[in-house]
Protein backbone atom coordinates (compact mmCIF):
# COMPACT_ATOMS: atom_id res chain seq x y z
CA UNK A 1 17.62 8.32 69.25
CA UNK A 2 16.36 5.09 69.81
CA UNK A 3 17.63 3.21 73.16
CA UNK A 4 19.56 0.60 71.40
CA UNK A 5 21.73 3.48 70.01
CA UNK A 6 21.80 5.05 73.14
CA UNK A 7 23.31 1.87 74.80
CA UNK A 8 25.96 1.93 72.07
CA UNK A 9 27.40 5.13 72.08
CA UNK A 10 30.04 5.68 74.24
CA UNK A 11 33.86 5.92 73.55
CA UNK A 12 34.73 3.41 76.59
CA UNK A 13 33.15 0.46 78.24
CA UNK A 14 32.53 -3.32 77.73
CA UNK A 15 29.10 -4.82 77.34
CA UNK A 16 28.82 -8.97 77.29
CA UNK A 17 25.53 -9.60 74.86
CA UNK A 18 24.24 -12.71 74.36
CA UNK A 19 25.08 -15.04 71.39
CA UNK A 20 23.18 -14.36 68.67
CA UNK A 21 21.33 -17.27 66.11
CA UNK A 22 23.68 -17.35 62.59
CA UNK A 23 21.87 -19.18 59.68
CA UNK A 24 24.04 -21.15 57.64
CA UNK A 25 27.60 -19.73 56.91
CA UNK A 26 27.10 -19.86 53.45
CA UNK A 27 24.66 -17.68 51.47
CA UNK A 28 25.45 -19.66 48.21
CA UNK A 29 21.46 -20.27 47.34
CA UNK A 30 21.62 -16.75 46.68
CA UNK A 31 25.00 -16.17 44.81
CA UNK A 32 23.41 -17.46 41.19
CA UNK A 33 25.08 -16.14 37.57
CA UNK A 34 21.58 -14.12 37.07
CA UNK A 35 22.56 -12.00 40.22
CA UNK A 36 26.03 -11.31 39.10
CA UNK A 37 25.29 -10.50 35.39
CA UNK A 38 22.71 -8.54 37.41
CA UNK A 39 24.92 -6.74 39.40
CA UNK A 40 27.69 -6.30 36.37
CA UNK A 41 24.95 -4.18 35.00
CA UNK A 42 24.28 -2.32 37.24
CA UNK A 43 27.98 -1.60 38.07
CA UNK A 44 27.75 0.31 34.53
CA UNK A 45 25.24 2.38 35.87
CA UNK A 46 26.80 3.60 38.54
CA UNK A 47 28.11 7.18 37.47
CA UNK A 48 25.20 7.56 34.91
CA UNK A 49 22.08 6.47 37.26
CA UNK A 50 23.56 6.53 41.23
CA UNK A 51 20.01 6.36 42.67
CA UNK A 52 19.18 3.44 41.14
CA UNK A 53 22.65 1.58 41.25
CA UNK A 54 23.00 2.18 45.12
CA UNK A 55 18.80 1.58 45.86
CA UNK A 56 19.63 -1.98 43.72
CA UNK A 57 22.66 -2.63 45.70
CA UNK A 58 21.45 -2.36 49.17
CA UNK A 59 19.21 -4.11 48.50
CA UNK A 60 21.20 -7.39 47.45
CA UNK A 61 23.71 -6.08 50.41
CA UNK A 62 21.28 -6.98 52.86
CA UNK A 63 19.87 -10.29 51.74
CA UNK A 64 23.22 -11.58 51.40
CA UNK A 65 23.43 -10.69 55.37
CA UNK A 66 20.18 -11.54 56.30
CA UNK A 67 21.42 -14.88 54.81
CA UNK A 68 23.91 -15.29 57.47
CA UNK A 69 22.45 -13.91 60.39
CA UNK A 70 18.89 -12.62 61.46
CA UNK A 71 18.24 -9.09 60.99
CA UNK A 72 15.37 -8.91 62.76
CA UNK A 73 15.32 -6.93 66.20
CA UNK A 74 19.25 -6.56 65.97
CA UNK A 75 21.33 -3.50 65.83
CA UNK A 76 23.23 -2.85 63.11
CA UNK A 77 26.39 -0.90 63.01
CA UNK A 78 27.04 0.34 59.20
CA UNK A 79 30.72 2.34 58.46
CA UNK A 80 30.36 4.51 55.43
CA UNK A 81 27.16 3.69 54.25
CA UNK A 82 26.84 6.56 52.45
CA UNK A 83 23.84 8.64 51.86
CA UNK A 84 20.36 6.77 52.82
CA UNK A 85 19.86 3.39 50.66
CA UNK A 86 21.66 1.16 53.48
CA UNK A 87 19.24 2.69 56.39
CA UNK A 88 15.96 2.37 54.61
CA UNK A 89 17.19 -1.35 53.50
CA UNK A 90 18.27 -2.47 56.86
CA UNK A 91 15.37 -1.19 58.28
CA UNK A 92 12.91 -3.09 56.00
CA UNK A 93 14.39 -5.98 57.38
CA UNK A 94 13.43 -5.02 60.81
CA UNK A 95 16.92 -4.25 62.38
CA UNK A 96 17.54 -1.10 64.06
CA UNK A 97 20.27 0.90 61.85
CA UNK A 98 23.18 2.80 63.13
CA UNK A 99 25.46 4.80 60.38
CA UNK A 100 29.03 6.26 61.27
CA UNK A 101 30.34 8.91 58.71
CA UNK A 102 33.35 10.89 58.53
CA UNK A 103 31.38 13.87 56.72
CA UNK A 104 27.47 14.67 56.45
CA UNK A 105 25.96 13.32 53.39
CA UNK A 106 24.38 16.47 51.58
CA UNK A 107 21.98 15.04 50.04
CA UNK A 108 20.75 12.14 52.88
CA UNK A 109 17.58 12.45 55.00
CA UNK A 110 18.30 13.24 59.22
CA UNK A 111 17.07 9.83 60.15
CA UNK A 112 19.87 8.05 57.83
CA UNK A 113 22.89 7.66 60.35
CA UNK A 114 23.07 8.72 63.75
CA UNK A 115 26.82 9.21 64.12
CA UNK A 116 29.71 11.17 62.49
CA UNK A 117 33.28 9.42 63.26
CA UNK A 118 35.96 7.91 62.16
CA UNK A 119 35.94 3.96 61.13
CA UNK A 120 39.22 3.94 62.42
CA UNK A 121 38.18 5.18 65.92
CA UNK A 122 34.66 4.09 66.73
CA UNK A 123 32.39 5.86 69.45
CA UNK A 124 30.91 3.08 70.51
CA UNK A 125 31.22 0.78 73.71
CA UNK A 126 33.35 -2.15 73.57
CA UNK A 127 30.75 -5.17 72.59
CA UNK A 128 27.52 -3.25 72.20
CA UNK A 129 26.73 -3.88 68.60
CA UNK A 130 25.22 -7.07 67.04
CA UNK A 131 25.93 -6.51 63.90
CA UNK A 132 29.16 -4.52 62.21
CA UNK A 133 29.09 -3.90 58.48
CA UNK A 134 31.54 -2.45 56.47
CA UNK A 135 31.27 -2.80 52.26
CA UNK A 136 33.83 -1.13 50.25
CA UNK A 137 35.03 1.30 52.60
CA UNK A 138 38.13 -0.26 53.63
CA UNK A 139 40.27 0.30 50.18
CA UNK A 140 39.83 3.81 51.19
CA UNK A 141 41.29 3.87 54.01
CA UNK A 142 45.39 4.51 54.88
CA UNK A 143 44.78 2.59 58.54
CA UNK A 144 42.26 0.02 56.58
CA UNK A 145 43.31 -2.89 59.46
CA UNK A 146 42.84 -0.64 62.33
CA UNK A 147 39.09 -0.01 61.01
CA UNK A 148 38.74 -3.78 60.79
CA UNK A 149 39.81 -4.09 64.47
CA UNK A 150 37.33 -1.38 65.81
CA UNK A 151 34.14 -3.40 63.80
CA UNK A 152 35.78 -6.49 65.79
CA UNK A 153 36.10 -4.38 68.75
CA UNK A 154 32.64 -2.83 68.81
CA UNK A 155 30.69 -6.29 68.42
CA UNK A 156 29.39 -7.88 71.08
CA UNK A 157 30.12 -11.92 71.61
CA UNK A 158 28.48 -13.72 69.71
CA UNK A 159 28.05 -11.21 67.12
CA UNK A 160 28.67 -10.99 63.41
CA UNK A 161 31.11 -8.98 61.43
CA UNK A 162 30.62 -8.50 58.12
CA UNK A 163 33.42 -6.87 55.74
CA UNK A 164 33.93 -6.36 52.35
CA UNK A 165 36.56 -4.60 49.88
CA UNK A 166 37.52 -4.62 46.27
CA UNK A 167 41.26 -5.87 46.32
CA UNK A 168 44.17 -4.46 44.52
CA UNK A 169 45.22 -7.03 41.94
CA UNK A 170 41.73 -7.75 40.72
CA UNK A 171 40.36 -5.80 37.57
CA UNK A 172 38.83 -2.93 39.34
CA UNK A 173 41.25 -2.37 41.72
CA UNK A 174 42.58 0.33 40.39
CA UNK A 175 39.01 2.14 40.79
CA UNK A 176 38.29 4.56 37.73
CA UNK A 177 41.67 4.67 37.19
CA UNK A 178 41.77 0.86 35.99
CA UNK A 179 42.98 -1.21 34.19
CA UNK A 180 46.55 0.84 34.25
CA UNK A 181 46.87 0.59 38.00
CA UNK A 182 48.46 -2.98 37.02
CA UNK A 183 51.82 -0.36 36.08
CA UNK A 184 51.41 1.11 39.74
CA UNK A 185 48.68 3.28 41.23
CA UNK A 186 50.15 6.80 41.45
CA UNK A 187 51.01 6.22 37.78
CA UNK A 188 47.41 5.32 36.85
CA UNK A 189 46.27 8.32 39.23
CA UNK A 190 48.46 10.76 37.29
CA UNK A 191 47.57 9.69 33.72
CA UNK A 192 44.05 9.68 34.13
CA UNK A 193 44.59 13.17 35.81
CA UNK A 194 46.19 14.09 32.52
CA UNK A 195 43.46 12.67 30.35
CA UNK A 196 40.77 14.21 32.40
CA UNK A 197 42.32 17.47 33.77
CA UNK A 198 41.50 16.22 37.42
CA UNK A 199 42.69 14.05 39.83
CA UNK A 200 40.77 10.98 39.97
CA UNK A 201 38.06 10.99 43.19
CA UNK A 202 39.53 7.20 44.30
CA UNK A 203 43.26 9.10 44.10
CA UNK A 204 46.13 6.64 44.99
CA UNK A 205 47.81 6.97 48.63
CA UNK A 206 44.98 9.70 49.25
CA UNK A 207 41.63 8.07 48.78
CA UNK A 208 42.67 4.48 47.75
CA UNK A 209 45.27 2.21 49.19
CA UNK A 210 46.49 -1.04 48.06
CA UNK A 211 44.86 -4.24 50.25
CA UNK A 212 45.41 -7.87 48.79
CA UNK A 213 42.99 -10.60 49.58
CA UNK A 214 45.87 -13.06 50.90
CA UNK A 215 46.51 -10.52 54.17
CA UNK A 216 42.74 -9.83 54.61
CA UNK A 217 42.38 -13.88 54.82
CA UNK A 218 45.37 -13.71 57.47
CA UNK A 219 44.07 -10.98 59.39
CA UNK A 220 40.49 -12.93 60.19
CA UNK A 221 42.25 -16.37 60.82
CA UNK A 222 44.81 -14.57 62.76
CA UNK A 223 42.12 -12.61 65.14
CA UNK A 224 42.51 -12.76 68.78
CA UNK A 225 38.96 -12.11 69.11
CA UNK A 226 37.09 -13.47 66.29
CA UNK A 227 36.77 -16.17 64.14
CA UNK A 228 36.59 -16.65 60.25
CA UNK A 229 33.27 -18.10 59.52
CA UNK A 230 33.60 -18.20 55.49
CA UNK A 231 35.29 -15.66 52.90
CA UNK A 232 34.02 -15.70 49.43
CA UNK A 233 34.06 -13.46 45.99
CA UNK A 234 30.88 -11.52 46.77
CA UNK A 235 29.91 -11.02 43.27
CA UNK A 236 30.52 -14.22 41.82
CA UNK A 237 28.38 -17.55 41.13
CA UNK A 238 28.19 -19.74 43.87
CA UNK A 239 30.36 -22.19 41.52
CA UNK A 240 33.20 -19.39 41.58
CA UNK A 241 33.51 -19.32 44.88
CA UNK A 242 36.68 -21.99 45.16
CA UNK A 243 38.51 -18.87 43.82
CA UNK A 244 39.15 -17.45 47.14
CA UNK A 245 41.29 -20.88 47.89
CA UNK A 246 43.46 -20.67 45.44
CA UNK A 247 46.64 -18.03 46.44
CA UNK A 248 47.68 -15.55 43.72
CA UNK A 249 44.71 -16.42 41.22
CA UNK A 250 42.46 -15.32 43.87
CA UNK A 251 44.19 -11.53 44.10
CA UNK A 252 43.11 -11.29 40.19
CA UNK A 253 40.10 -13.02 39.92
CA UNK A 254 38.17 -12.03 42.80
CA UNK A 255 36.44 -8.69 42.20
CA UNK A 256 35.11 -8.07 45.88
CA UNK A 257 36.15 -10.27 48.72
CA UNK A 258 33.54 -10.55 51.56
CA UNK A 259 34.69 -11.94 55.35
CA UNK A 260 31.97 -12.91 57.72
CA UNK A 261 33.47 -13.14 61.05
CA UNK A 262 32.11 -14.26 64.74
CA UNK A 263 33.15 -12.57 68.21
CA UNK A 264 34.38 -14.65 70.71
């Protein structure tokens, strides 16, 4: 294990790091209507061609936040990164990658995450990270706000949060089970359980919970320890992005909402 991971890992402790460079707050130059008709297409793949979905998606995942903070030399923490594309990614970008997952990805190599745990209790030190990252783990989580805490928790000052989710209101919040979880989620869980003869994998109450982008906005302006840098629909055109601003249209309109915060 590298010595930067060594630093980190540890269930108690505080660390003060030094503040690190952020580029611009706003990775707009990158958010064009190629990349999301891009990324629409490839959503479509995801079930028939996973390899090539995920490889695709990591690879946006990072250049959208390599285009708020430098990767380079910093430690990255990633919660439920899932099985391999996220390391080799974060790597090419020259930061040194740390995974947390609850179970062992059967089919990821050794080198792909260095931790098993819970995103709701981190083993890390208090402030030892310089970069958390969570995409599209929260939804799946009962305690999703505690997990947001512990990235917040685990970052050092200075440092840069980065969390995304797929609300409940918009299209595909509902998961496989959409667009019916509009009539309520167990309801959506148990018809396409019917249709199927299985319970859906993203199961209602079990392995998908209901978060709305107005209280995800109120938790990161609300933080006692970081601040709200920007919050936009992460797979929309730049031009979109006023969305997010708007209450009630934003709940159905934005697909994924993405925070980037800032430790005090």
């Amino acid at each position: 294990m590298q010595p930067a991971r060594e630093r980190a890992l540890s269930s108690s402790g505080d660390e003060e790091g030094t503040v690190l460079r952020m580029r611009t707050a706003d990775p707009a130059s990158r958010a064009t209507l190629r990349r999301s008709v891009r990324l629409f297409r490839l959503f479509l793949r995801e079930q028939s061609d996973p390899r090539l979905f995920y490889s695709a998606f990591a690879a946006d995942s990072v250049e959208v936040l390599g285009g708020v903070v430098e990767l380079s030399g910093r430690t990255v923490l990633d919660v439920g990164g899932g099985p391999g594309y996220f390391a080799r990614c974060f790597a090419d970008a020259g930061a040194t990658y740390i995974g947390v997952e609850v179970d062992e990805p059967t089919d990821a190599p050794a080198e792909a995450y260095a931790v098993r745990g819970s995103g709701t209790a981190l083993p890390f030190r208090t402030g030892s990270l310089d970069v958390t990252y969570c995409s599209n783990v929260l939804e799946h989580v009962r305690d999703g706000w505690q997990l947001a805490d512990e990235l917040v928790r685990v970052t050092r000052r200075g440092g840069t949060i980065f969390l995304s989710f797929t609300p409940w209101f918009g299209f595909w919040g509902g998961h496989e089970t959409a667009p019916w979880h509009y009539l309520g989620g167990r309801r959506a869980a148990d018809r396409y359980g019917r249709k199927h003869g299985r319970r859906p994998k993203n199961d209602f109450g079990t392995s998908l919970f209901a978060y709305r982008v107005d209280s995800a906005l109120r938790w990161a302006r609300q933080h006692a320890d970081a601040d709200l840098v920007v919050a936009f629909p992460r797979y929309h055109p730049h031009w979109a992005w006023w969305l997010v601003r708007i209450p009630m249209l934003r709940e159905v309109a934005t697909w994924n909402l993405a925070l980037v915060l800032r430790k005090r």
